[in-house]
Protein backbone atom coordinates (compact mmCIF):
# COMPACT_ATOMS: atom_id res chain seq x y z
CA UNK A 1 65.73 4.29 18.93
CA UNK A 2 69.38 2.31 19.21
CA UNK A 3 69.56 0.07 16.28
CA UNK A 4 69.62 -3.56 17.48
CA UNK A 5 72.76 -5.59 17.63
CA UNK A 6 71.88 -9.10 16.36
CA UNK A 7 74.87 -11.84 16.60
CA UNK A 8 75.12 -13.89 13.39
CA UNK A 9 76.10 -16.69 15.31
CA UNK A 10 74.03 -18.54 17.97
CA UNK A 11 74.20 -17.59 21.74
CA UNK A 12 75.40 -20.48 24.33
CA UNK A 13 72.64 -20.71 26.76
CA UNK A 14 74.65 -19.60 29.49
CA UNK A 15 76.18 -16.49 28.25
CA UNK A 16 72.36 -15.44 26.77
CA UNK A 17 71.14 -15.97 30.62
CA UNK A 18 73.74 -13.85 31.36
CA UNK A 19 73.23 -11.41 29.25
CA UNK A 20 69.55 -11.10 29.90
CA UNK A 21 70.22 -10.89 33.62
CA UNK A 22 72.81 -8.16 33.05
CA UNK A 23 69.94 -6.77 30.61
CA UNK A 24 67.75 -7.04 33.84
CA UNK A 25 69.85 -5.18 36.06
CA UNK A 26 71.07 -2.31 33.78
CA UNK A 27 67.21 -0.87 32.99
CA UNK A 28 66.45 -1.85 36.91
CA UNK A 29 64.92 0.48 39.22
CA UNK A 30 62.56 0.66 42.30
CA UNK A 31 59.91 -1.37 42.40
CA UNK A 32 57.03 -0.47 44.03
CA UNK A 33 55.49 -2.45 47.43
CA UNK A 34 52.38 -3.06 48.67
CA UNK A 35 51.09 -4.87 52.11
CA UNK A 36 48.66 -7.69 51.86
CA UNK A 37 47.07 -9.76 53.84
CA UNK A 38 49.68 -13.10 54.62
CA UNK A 39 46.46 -15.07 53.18
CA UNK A 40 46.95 -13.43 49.67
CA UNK A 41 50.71 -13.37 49.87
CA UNK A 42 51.54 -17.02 48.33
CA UNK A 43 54.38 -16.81 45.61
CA UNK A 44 55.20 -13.12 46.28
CA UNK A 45 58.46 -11.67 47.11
CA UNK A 46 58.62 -9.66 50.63
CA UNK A 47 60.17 -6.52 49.88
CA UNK A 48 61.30 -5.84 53.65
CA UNK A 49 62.54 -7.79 56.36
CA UNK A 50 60.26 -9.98 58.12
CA UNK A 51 60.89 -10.67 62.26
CA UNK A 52 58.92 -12.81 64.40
CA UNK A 53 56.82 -10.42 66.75
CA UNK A 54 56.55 -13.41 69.45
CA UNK A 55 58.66 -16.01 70.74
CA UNK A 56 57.65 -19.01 69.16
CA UNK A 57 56.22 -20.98 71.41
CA UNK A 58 55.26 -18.04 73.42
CA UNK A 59 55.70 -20.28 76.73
CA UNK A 60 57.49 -23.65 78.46
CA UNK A 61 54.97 -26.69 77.05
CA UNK A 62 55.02 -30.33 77.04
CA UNK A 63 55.69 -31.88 74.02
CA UNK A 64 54.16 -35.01 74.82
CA UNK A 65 50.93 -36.69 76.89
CA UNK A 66 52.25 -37.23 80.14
CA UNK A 67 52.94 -35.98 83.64
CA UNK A 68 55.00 -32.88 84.47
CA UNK A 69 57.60 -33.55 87.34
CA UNK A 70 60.60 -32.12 88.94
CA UNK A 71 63.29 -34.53 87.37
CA UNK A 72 65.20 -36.10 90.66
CA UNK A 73 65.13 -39.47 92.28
CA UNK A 74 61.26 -39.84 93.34
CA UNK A 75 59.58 -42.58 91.48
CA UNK A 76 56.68 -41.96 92.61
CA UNK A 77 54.40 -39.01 92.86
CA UNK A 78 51.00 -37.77 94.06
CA UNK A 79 48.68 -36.00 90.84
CA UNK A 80 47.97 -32.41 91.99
CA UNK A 81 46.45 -30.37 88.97
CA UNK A 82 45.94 -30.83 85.59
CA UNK A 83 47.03 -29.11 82.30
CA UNK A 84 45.43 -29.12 78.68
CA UNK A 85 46.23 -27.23 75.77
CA UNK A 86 44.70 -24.09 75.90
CA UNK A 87 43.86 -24.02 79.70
CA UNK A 88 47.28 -24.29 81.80
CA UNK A 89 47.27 -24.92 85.48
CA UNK A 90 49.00 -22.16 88.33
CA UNK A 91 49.19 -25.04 90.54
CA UNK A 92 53.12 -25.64 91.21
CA UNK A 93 54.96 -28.39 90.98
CA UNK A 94 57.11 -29.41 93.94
CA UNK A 95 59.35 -32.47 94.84
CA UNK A 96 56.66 -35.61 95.29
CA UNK A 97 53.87 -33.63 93.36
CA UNK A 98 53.01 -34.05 89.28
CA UNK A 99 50.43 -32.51 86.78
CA UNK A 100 48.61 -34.45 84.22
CA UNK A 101 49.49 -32.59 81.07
CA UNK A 102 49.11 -33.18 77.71
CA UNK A 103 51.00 -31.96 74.23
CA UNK A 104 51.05 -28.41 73.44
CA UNK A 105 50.00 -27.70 77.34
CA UNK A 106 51.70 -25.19 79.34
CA UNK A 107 54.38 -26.29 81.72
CA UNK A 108 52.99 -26.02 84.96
CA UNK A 109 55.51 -23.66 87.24
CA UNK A 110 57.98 -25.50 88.92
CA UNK A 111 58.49 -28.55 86.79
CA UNK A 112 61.14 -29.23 84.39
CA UNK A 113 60.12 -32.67 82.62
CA UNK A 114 57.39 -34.79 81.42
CA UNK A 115 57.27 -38.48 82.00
CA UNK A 116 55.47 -39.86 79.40
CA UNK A 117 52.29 -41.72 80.02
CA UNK A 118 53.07 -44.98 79.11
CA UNK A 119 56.59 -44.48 81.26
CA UNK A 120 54.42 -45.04 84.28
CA UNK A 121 51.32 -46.29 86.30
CA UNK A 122 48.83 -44.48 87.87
CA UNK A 123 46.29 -45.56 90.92
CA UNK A 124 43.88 -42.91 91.83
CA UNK A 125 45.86 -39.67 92.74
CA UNK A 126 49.09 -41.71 92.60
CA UNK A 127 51.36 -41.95 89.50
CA UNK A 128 54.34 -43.96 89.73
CA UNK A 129 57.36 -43.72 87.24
CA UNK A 130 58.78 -47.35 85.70
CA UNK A 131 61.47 -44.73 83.61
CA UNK A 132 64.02 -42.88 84.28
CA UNK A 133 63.35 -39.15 83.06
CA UNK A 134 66.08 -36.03 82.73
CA UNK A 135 65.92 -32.29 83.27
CA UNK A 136 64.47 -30.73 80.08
CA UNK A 137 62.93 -33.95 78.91
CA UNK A 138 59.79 -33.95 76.90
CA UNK A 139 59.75 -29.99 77.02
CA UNK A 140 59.39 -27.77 74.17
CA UNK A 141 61.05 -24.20 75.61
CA UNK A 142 59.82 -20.62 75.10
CA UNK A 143 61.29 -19.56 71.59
CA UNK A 144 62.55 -23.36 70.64
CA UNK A 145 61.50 -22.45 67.01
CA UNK A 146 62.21 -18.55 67.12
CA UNK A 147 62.82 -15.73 69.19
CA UNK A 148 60.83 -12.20 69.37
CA UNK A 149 62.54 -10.06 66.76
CA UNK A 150 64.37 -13.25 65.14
CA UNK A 151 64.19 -12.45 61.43
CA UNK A 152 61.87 -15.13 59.73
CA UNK A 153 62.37 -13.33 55.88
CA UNK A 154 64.53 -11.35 54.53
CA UNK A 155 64.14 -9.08 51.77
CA UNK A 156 63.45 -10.89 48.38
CA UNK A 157 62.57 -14.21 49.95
CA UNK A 158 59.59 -15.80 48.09
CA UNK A 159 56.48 -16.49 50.46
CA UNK A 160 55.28 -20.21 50.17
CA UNK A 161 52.64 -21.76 51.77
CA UNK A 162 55.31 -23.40 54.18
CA UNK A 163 56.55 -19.95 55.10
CA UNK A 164 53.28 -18.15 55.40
CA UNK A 165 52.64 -20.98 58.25
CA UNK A 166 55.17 -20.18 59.90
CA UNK A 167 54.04 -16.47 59.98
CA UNK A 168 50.82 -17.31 60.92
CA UNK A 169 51.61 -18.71 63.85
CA UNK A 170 54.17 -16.07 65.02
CA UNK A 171 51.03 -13.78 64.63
CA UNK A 172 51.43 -12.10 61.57
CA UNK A 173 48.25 -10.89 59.30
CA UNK A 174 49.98 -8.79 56.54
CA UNK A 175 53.38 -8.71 54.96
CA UNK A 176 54.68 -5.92 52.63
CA UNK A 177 55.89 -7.67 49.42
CA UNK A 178 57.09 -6.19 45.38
CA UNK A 179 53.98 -5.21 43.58
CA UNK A 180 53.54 -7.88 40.43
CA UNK A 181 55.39 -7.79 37.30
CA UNK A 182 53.16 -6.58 34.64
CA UNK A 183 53.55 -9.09 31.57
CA UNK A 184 51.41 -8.69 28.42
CA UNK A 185 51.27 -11.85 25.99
CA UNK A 186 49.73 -12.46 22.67
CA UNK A 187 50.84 -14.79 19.84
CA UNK A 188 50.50 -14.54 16.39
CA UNK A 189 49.65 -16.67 12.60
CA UNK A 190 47.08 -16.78 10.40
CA UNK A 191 46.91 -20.52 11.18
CA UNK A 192 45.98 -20.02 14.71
CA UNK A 193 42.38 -20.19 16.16
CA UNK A 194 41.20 -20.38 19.78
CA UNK A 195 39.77 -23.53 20.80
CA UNK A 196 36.40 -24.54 20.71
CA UNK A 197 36.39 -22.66 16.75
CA UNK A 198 35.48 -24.66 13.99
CA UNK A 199 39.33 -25.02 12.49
CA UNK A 200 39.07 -23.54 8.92
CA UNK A 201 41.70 -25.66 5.83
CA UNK A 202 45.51 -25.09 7.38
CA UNK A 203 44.01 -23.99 10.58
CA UNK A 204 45.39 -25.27 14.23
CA UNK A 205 44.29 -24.09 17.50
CA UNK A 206 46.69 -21.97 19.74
CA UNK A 207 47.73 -23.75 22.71
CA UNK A 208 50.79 -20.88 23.73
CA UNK A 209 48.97 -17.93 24.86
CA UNK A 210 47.14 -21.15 27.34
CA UNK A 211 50.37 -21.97 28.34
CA UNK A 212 52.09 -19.16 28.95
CA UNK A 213 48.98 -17.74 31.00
CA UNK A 214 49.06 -20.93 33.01
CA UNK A 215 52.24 -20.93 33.38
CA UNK A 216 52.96 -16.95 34.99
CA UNK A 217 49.76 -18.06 37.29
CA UNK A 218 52.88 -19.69 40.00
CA UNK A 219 54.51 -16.50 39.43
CA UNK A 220 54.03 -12.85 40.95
CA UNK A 221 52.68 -11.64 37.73
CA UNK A 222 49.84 -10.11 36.56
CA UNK A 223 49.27 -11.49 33.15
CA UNK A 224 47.11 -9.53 30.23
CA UNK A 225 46.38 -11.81 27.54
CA UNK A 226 46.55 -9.26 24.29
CA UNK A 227 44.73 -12.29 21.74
CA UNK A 228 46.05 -13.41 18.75
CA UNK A 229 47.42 -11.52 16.02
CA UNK A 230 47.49 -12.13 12.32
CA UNK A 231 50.44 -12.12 10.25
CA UNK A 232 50.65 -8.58 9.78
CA UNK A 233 52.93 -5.74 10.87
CA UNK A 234 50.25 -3.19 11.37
CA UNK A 235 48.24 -5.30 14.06
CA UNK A 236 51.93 -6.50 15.75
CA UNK A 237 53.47 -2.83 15.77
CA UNK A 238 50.41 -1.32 17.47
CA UNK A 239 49.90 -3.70 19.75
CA UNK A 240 53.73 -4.01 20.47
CA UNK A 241 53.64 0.03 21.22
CA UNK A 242 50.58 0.00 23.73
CA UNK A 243 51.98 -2.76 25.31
CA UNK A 244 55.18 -1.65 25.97
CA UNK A 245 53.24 1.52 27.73
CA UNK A 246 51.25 -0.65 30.25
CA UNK A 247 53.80 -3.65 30.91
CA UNK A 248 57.23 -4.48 32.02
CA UNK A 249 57.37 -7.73 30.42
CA UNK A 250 55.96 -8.28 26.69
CA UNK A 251 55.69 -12.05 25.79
CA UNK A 252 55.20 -12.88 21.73
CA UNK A 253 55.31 -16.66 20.37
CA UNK A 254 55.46 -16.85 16.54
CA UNK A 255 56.89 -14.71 14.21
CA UNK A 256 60.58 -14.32 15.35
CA UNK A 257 61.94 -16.37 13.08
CA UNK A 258 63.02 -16.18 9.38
CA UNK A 259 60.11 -16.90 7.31
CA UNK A 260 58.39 -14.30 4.89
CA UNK A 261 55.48 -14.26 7.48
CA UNK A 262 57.44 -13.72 10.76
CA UNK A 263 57.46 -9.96 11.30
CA UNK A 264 57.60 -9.58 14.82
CA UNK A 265 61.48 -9.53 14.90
CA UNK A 266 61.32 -6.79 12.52
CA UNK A 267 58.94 -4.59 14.44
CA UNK A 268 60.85 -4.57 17.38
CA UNK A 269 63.88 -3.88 15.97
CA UNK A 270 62.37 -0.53 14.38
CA UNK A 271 60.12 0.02 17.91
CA UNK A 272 63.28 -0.88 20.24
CA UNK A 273 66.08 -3.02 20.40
CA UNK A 274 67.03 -6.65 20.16
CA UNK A 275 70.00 -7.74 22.39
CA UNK A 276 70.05 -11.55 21.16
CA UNK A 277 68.74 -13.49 19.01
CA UNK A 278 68.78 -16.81 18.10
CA UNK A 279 70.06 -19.20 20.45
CA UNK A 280 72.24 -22.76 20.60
CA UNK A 281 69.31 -24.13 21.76
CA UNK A 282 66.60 -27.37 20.97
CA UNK A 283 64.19 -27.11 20.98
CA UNK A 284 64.14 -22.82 21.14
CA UNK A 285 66.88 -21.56 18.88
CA UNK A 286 64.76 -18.67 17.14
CA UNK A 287 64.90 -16.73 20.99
CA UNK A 288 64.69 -13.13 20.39
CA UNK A 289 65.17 -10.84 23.90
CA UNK A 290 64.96 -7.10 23.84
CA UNK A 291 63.68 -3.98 25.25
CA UNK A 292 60.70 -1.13 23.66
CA UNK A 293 60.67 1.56 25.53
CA UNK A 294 61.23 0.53 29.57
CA UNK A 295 59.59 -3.00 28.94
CA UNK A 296 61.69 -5.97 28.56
CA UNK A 297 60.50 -8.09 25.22
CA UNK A 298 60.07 -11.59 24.41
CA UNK A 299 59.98 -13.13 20.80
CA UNK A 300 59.27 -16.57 21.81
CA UNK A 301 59.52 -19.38 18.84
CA UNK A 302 55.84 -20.34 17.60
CA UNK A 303 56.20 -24.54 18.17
CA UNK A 304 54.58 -24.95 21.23
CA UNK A 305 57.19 -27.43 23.02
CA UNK A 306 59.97 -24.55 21.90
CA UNK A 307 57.35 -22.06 23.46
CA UNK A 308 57.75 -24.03 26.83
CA UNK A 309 61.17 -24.32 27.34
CA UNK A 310 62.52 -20.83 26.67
CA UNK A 311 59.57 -19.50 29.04
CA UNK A 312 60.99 -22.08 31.72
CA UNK A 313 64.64 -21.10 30.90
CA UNK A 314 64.84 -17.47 30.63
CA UNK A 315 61.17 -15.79 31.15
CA UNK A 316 60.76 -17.18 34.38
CA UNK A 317 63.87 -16.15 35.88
CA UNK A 318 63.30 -12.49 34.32
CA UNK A 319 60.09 -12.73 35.99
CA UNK A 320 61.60 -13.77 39.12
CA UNK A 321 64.01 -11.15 38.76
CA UNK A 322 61.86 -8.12 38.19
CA UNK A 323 59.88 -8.98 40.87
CA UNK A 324 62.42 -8.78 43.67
CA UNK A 325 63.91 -12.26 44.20
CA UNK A 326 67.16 -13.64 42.46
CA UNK A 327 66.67 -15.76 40.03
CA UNK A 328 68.52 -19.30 41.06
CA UNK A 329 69.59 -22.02 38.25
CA UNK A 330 67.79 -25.33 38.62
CA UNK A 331 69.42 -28.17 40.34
CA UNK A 332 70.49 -30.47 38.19
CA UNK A 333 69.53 -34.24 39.70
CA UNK A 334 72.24 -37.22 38.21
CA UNK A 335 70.35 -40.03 36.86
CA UNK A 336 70.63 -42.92 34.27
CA UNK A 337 69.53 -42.70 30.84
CA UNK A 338 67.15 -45.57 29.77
CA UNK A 339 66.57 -45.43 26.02
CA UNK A 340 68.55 -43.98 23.45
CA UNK A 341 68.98 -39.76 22.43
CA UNK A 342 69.63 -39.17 19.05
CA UNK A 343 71.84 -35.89 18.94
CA UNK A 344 74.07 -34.32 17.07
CA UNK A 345 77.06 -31.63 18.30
CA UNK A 346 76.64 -27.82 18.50
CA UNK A 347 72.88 -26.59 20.43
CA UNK A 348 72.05 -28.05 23.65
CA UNK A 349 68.90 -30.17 24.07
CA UNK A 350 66.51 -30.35 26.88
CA UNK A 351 64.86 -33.69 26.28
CA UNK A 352 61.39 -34.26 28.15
CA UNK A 353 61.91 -36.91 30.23
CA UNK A 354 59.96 -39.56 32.79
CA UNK A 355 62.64 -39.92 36.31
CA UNK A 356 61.68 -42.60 38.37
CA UNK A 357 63.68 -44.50 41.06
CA UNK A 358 64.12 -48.13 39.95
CA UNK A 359 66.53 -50.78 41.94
CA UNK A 360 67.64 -47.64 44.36
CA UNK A 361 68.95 -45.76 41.62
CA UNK A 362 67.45 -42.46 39.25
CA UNK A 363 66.47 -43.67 36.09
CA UNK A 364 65.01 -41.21 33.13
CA UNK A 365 63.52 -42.35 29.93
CA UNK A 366 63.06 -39.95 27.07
CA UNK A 367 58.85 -39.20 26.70
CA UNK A 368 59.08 -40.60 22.62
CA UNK A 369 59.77 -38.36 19.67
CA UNK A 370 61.02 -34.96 20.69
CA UNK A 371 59.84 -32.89 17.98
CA UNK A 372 58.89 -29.22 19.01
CA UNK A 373 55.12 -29.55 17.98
CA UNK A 374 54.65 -32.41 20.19
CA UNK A 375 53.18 -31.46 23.67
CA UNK A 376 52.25 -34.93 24.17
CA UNK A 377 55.87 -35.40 25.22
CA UNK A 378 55.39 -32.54 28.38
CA UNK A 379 52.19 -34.55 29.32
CA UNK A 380 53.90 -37.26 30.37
CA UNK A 381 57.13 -35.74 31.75
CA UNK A 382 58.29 -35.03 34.95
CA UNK A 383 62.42 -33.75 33.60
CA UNK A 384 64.14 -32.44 31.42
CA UNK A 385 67.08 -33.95 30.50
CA UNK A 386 70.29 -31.92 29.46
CA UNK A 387 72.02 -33.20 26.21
CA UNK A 388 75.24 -30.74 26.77
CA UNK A 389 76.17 -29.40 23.19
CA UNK A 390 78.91 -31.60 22.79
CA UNK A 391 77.58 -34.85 22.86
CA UNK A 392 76.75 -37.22 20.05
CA UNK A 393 73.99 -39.68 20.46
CA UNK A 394 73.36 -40.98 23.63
CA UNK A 395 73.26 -44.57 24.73
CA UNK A 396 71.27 -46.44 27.24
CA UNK A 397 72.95 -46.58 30.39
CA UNK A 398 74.56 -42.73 30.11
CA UNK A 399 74.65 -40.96 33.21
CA UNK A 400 72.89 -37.73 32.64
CA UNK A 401 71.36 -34.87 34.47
CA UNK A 402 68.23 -33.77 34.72
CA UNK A 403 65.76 -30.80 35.68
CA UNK A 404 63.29 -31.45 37.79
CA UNK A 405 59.52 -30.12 36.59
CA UNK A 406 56.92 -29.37 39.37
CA UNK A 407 53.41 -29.63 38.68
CA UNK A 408 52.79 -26.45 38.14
CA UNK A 409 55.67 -26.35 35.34
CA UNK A 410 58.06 -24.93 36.66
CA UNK A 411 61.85 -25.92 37.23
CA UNK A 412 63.29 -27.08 40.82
C-alpha cells in the first residue's frame, strides 16, 4: 500500500472539500442501476433520463366551476349538457349554447372559455353572463404543465416526494435510479456503552453510531452498523479490512486523533492511505479522509457535536456524490447575530444557532455554550452559523450567515 501523505498543517475547509471531491472522482467508476417502483424511489438519484409519457393534462379542462361558452358577445345562453370531472360531455358547444362544468372537467368540444359561476345567473335552462369573459379564459390546455416526451428528470436529479408527484400523475410506476452507497459505521472507546447498559465508573453511552445511522436514513445509503469497538488495534484493523471488502464508504468516530488510545489513524495508514488529516475546523479539526482498498474512509472525531458537523460537511456530500448526484454547497442565508461569539483567528466555526424572523428581519442567536460534547446545543438549533477564520469575537448586531438545518439534519 502507498504510504499516506499527512499535512502538518491544518486543511482550509474549502480546499479539504475539494480535495475529497477530486478524491471522489479519481477512484470513480460505474455505478450500478436498478428500477423501482416510483413509491420506493424517495431520496434516490435517477440514473437515466426521465420524460413524461403523456401530455399533462392529457385534454382541454376547466379550471374552474362554471359554464363552458364560446367567448363572443352573447350574454346570455341556453344550458345544453353537463360536464364533471371524470365524466365529460360530447355534446358541442355552439354560439347561444353552454355546459355546466366544473374544475378538472373536460372541455366540452366547441367551447373555448368558462364563465365562472358566480359571473352569472341562471333560471332554469337559462344562464345569463353579468361578466365579460375572453378566449382561453378559465381553461387549463392539453400539456399546460408538460408535453409527451418533455423531459421531467434528468440524469442525477434526486427524486423527492414533490417530484415523484409529478411522475405519478404523468403515469409513471417505476424509475431506474443508482443502486445505494454501501456505508459501514462503527465507533470506538473503552468508555462507550450502548444505551439502556448500566454505565460502569468512566463509562458514557454512545450517541454517534445513533446519529450517524439516523442521519444516512435521508440519504441513498444503505447503512451497516459494525458496533462498537474497544481501544484496540486488533478489533479496529480487522474490522477496518472486512469492511473495506463489503462497503464503499467506511465511517469511524473516535480514535483519529492524537492520544495514546486513538489507533484508528494508525491502522489505516498501514491498511490504506490517508489524504488529509486534520482540519481548520471547530468544532471537527481531528478529520481524517482516506481510501483502503476501493472504499473511501472516514476517521470522524469522537465528541459527538464534532461527529455531526464533519458528517454534514463532507460525508454527506461524498455520499451524495457516490451515489450519482453532485454534491451542491449549502446556501448560505444573511442574518443578524443576537448574542455574542467568542472566537479567536485561524479554524472556522460553525456555531449552532436558533434563526427566527423578528421585526421583518433574520435574526440568529447562538444555542449557549458551544462545546463539542454538548448535543443539547443541536436540539435546539435550526443553523449553523459561519464564524469565517478570520474573525475575532463577534458582537451583537454582526451580520452573519448562516446554514440552514432541515429536520432531518441535513443542510439546505
Amino acid at each position: 500500500m502507498a504510504k499516506s501523505i499527512v499535512m502538518s498543517e491544518m486543511l482550509n475547509v474549502d480546499l479539504a472539500l475539494g480535495k475529497l471531491i477530486a478524491l471522489i472522482r479519481e477512484n470513480a467508476g460505474d455505478i450500478d442501476r436498478e428500477r423501482i417502483p416510483i413509491g420506493d424511489a424517495s431520496g434516490r438519484i435517477t440514473a437515466e433520463t426521465v420524460s413524461a409519457g403523456i401530455d399533462l393534462p392529457p385534454f382541454d379542462a376547466s379550471s374552474m366551476d362554471g359554464y363552458a361558452v364560446i367567448a363572443d358577445e352573447i350574454e346570455t345562453y341556453r344550458v345544453t349538457a353537463e360536464a364533471r370531472a371524470g365524466h365529460p360531455s360530447n355534446t358541442r358547444v355552439v354560439p347561444g349554447t353552454t355546459t355546466r362544468v366544473f374544475t378538472g372537467s373536460q372541455m366540452p368540444p366547441g367551447a373555448n372559455a368558462v364563465v365562472l359561476q358566480e359571473d352569472g345567473t341562471r333560471d332554469g335552462d337559462t344562464f345569463t353572463r353579468t361578466a365579460p369573459v375572453e378566449s382561453g379564459e378559465n381553461v387549463r390546455y392539453r400539456g399546460n404543465d408538460v408535453n409527451k416526451g418533455e423531459s421531467i428528470a434528468t440524469i442525477g436529479t434526486r427524486l423527492t416526494p414533490l417530484r415523484l408527484a409529478w411522475f405519478a400523475a404523468c403515469g409513471i410506476e417505476t424509475v431506474v435510479v443508482h443502486k445505494k452507497v454501501r456505508v459501514g459505521i462503527f465507533s470506538t472507546g473503552d468508555e462507550l456503552a450502548d444505551a439502556g447498559a448500566q454505565l460502569a465508573p468512566g463509562q458514557i453511552y454512545d450517541s454517534n453510531r445513533f446519529a450517524l445511522n439516523a442521519l444516512m436514513a435521508h440519504q441513498a445509503a444503505v447503512v451497516t452498523d459494525l458496533g462498537r469497538l474497544p481501544d484496540d488495534p486488533s478489533p479496529i484493523r480487522a474490522t477496518l479490512e472486512q469492511a473495506a471488502r463489503d462497503h464503499d464508504v467506511i465511517v469511524t468516530s473516535g480514535g483519529v486523533s492524537v492520544g495514546d488510545a486513538d489507533y484508528v489513524r494508525g491502522v489505516v495508514e498501514a491498511l490504506g492511505r490517508l489524504d488529509f488529516w486534520r482540519v481548520a475546523l471547530k468544532p471537527g479539526k481531528p478529520l481524517a479522509v482516506g481510501r483502503i482498498e476501493d472504499a473511501l474512509f472516514f476517521g470522524l472525531p469522537g465528541n459527538p457535536v464534532s461527529t455531526i458537523v464533519t458528517y454534514l460537511l463532507f460525508v454527506a456530500p461524498a455520499i451524495d456524490a457516490l451515489s450519482g448526484t453532485e454534491p451542491t454547497a449549502p446556501i448560505p442565508v444573511p442574518a443578524n447575530l443576537d448574542g455574542p461569539i467568542a472566537h479567536k483567528p485561524g479554524r472556522r466555526e460553525y456555531v449552532r444557532g436558533q434563526l427566527t424572523h423578528r421585526n421583518s428581519a433574520l435574526t440568529v442567536t447562538p444555542t449557549g455554550d458551544q462545546s463539542s460534547n454538548r448535543l443539547s446545543t443541536f436540539a435546539g438549533a435550526n443553523c449553523l452559523v459561519i464564524v469565517p477564520e478570520q474573525a475575532g469575537d463577534l458582537e451583537p448586531g454582526t451580520a452573519v450567515d448562516v446554514l440552514l438545518l432541515t429536520d432531518q439534519g441535513a443542510l439546505l
